[in-house]
Protein backbone atom coordinates (compact mmCIF):
# COMPACT_ATOMS: atom_id res chain seq x y z
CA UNK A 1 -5.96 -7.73 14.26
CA UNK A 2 -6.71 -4.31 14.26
CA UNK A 3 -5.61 -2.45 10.75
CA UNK A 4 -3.91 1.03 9.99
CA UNK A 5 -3.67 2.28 6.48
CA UNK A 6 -0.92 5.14 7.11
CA UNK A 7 0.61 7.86 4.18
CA UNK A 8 4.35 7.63 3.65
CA UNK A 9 5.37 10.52 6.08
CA UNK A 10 4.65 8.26 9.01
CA UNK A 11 6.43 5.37 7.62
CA UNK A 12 9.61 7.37 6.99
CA UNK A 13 9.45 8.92 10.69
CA UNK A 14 9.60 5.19 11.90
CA UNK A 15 12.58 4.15 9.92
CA UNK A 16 14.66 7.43 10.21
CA UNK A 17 13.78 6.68 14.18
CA UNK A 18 14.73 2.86 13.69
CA UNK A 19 11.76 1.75 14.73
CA UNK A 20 10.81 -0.67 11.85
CA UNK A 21 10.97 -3.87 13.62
CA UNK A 22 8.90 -2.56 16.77
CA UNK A 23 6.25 -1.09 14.58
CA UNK A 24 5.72 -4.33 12.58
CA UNK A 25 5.81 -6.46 16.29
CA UNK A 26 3.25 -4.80 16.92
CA UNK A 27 -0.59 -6.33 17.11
CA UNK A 28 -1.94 -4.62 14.26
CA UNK A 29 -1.77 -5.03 10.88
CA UNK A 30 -0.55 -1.88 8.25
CA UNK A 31 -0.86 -1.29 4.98
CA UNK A 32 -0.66 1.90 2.37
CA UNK A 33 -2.78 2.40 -1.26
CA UNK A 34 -0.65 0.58 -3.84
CA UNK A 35 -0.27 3.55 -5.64
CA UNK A 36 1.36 5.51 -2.86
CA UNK A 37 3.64 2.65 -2.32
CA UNK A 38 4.94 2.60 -6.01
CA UNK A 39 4.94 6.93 -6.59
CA UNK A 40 6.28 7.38 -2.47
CA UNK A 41 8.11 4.47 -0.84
CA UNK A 42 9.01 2.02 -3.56
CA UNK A 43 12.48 3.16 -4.24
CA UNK A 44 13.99 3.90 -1.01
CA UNK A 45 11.72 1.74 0.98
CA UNK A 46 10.38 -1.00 -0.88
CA UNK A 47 12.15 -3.63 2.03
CA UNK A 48 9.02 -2.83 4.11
CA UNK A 49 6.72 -4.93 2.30
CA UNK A 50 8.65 -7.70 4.02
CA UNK A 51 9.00 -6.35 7.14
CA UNK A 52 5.18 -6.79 7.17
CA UNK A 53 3.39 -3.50 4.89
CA UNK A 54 0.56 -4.35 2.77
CA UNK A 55 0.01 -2.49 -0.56
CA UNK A 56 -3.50 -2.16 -1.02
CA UNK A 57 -5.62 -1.68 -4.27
CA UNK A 58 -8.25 0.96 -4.58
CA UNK A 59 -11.39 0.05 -7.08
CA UNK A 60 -12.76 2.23 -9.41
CA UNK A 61 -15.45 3.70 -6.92
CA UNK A 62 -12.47 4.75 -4.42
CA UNK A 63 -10.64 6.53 -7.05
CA UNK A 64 -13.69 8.43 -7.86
CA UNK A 65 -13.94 8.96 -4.45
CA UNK A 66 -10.48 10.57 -4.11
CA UNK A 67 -11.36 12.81 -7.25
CA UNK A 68 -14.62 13.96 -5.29
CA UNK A 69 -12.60 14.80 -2.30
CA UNK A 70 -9.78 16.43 -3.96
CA UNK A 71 -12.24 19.05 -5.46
CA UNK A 72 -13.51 19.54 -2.11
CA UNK A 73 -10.34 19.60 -0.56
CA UNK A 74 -7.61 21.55 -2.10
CA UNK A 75 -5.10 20.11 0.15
CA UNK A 76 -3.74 17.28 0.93
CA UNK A 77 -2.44 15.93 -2.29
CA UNK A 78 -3.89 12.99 -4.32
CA UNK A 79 -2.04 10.46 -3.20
CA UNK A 80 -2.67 11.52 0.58
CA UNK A 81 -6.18 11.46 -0.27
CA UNK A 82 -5.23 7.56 -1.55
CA UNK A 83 -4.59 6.61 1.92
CA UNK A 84 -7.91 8.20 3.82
CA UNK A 85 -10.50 6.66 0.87
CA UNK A 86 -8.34 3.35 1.56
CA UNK A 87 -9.05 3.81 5.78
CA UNK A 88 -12.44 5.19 4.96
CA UNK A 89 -13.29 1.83 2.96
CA UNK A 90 -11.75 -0.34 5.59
CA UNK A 91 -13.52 1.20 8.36
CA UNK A 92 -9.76 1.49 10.16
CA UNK A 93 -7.46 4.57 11.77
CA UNK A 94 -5.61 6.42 9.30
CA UNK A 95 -2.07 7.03 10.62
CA UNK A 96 -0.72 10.55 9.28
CA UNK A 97 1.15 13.32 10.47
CA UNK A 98 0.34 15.65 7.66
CA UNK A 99 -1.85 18.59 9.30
CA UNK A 100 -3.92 18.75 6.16
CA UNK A 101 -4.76 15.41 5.89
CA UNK A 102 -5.40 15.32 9.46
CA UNK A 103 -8.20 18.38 9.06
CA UNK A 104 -10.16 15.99 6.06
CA UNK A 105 -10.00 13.16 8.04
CA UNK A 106 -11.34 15.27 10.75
CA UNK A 107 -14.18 16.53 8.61
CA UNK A 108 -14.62 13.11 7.23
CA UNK A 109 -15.14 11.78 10.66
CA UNK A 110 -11.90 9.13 9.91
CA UNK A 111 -10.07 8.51 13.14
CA UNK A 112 -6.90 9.32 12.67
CA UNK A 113 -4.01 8.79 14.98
CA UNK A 114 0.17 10.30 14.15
CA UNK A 115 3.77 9.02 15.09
CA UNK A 116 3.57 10.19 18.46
CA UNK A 117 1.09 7.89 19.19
CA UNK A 118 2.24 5.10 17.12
CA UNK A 119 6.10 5.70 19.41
CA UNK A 120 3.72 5.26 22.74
CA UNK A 121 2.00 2.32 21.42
CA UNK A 122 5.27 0.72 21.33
CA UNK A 123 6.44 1.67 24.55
CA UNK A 124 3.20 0.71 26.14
CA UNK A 125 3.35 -2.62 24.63
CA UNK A 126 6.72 -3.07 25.85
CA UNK A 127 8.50 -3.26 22.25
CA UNK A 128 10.67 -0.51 23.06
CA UNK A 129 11.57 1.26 26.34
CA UNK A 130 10.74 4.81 26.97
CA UNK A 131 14.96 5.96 25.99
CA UNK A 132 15.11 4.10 22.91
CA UNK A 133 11.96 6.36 21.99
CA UNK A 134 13.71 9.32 23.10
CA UNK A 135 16.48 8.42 21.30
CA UNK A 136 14.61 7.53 17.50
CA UNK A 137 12.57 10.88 18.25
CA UNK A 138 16.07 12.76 18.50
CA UNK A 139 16.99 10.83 15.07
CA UNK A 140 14.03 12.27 13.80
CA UNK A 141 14.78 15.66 14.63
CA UNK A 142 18.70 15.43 13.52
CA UNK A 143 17.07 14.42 10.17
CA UNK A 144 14.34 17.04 9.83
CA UNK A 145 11.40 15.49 10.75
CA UNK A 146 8.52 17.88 12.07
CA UNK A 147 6.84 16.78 15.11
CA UNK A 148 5.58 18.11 18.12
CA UNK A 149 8.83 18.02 20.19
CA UNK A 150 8.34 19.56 23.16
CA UNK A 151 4.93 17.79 23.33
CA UNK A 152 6.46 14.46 22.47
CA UNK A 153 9.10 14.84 25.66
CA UNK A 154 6.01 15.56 27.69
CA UNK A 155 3.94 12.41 26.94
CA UNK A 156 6.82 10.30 27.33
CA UNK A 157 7.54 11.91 30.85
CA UNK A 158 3.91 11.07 31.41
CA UNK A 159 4.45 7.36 30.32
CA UNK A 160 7.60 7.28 32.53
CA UNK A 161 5.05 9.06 35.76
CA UNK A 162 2.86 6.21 35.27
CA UNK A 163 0.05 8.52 33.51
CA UNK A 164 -1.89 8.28 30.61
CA UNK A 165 -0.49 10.85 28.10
């Protein structure tokens, strides 16, 4: 089973879309640092540990890692630099929709994938139809959420034509 490690900012587009269930369903496994489960999610969203969310510990050497790459990298914060040191060290996708920790990944050749395409793996799967992903996408919006919308509409349209978006 394929694993993600993903930051917070993903997880919280998925459950202000209500897409919890369809994301865990899924054939992959996901999990966050430990330590950006208990600063981040904890609180509010501490249910999706068991839902199916691993928290994952980082050893001493990963730390240090995240220390050498936030003096490289003034941006993203620490504990987004928790979650790419955790995918770096599992060899696995990092699921983000942060722009900055997209660019490190980038540079840290760490594959990275976002919500959008986490939505489409879920209607490609058949987990959720192509409306109930328009319709947690709108939810996303009402609540603030920045994503690509426009280009969002368009790769479900593409879904819809048969196409690969």
């Amino acid at each position: 089973m394929l694993l993600f490690i993903s930051d917070a900012n993903i997880l919280i587009d998925i459950e202000i879309g209500g897409l919890v269930a369809p994301m865990f369903s899924l054939s992959y496994q996901f999990a966050v640092p430990d330590v950006l489960f208990y600063e981040e999610l904890d609180e509010q969203h501490g249910y999706l540990l068991g839902m199916g969310l691993e928290s994952r510990s980082l050893n001493d050497n990963m730390v240090t890692r995240v220390e050498q790459l936030a003096q490289k990298y003034p941006r993203p914060g620490r504990m987004d630099l928790f979650a790419l040191v955790l995918a770096e060290h599992e060899k696995c996708p990092l699921l983000t929709g942060d722009s900055a920790l997209r660019a490190v990944a980038d540079q840290e050749n760490i594959q990275v994938h976002g919500t959008l395409w986490l939505v489409e793996e879920m209607v490609k799967t058949g987990k959720i139809s192509v409306q109930v992903a328009r319709n947690a996408y709108l939810q996303m919006q009402v609540h603030g959420r920045r994503l690509p919308w426009h280009l969002a509409e368009q790769r479900l349209h593409a879904i819809e034509e048969g196409l690969q978006p």
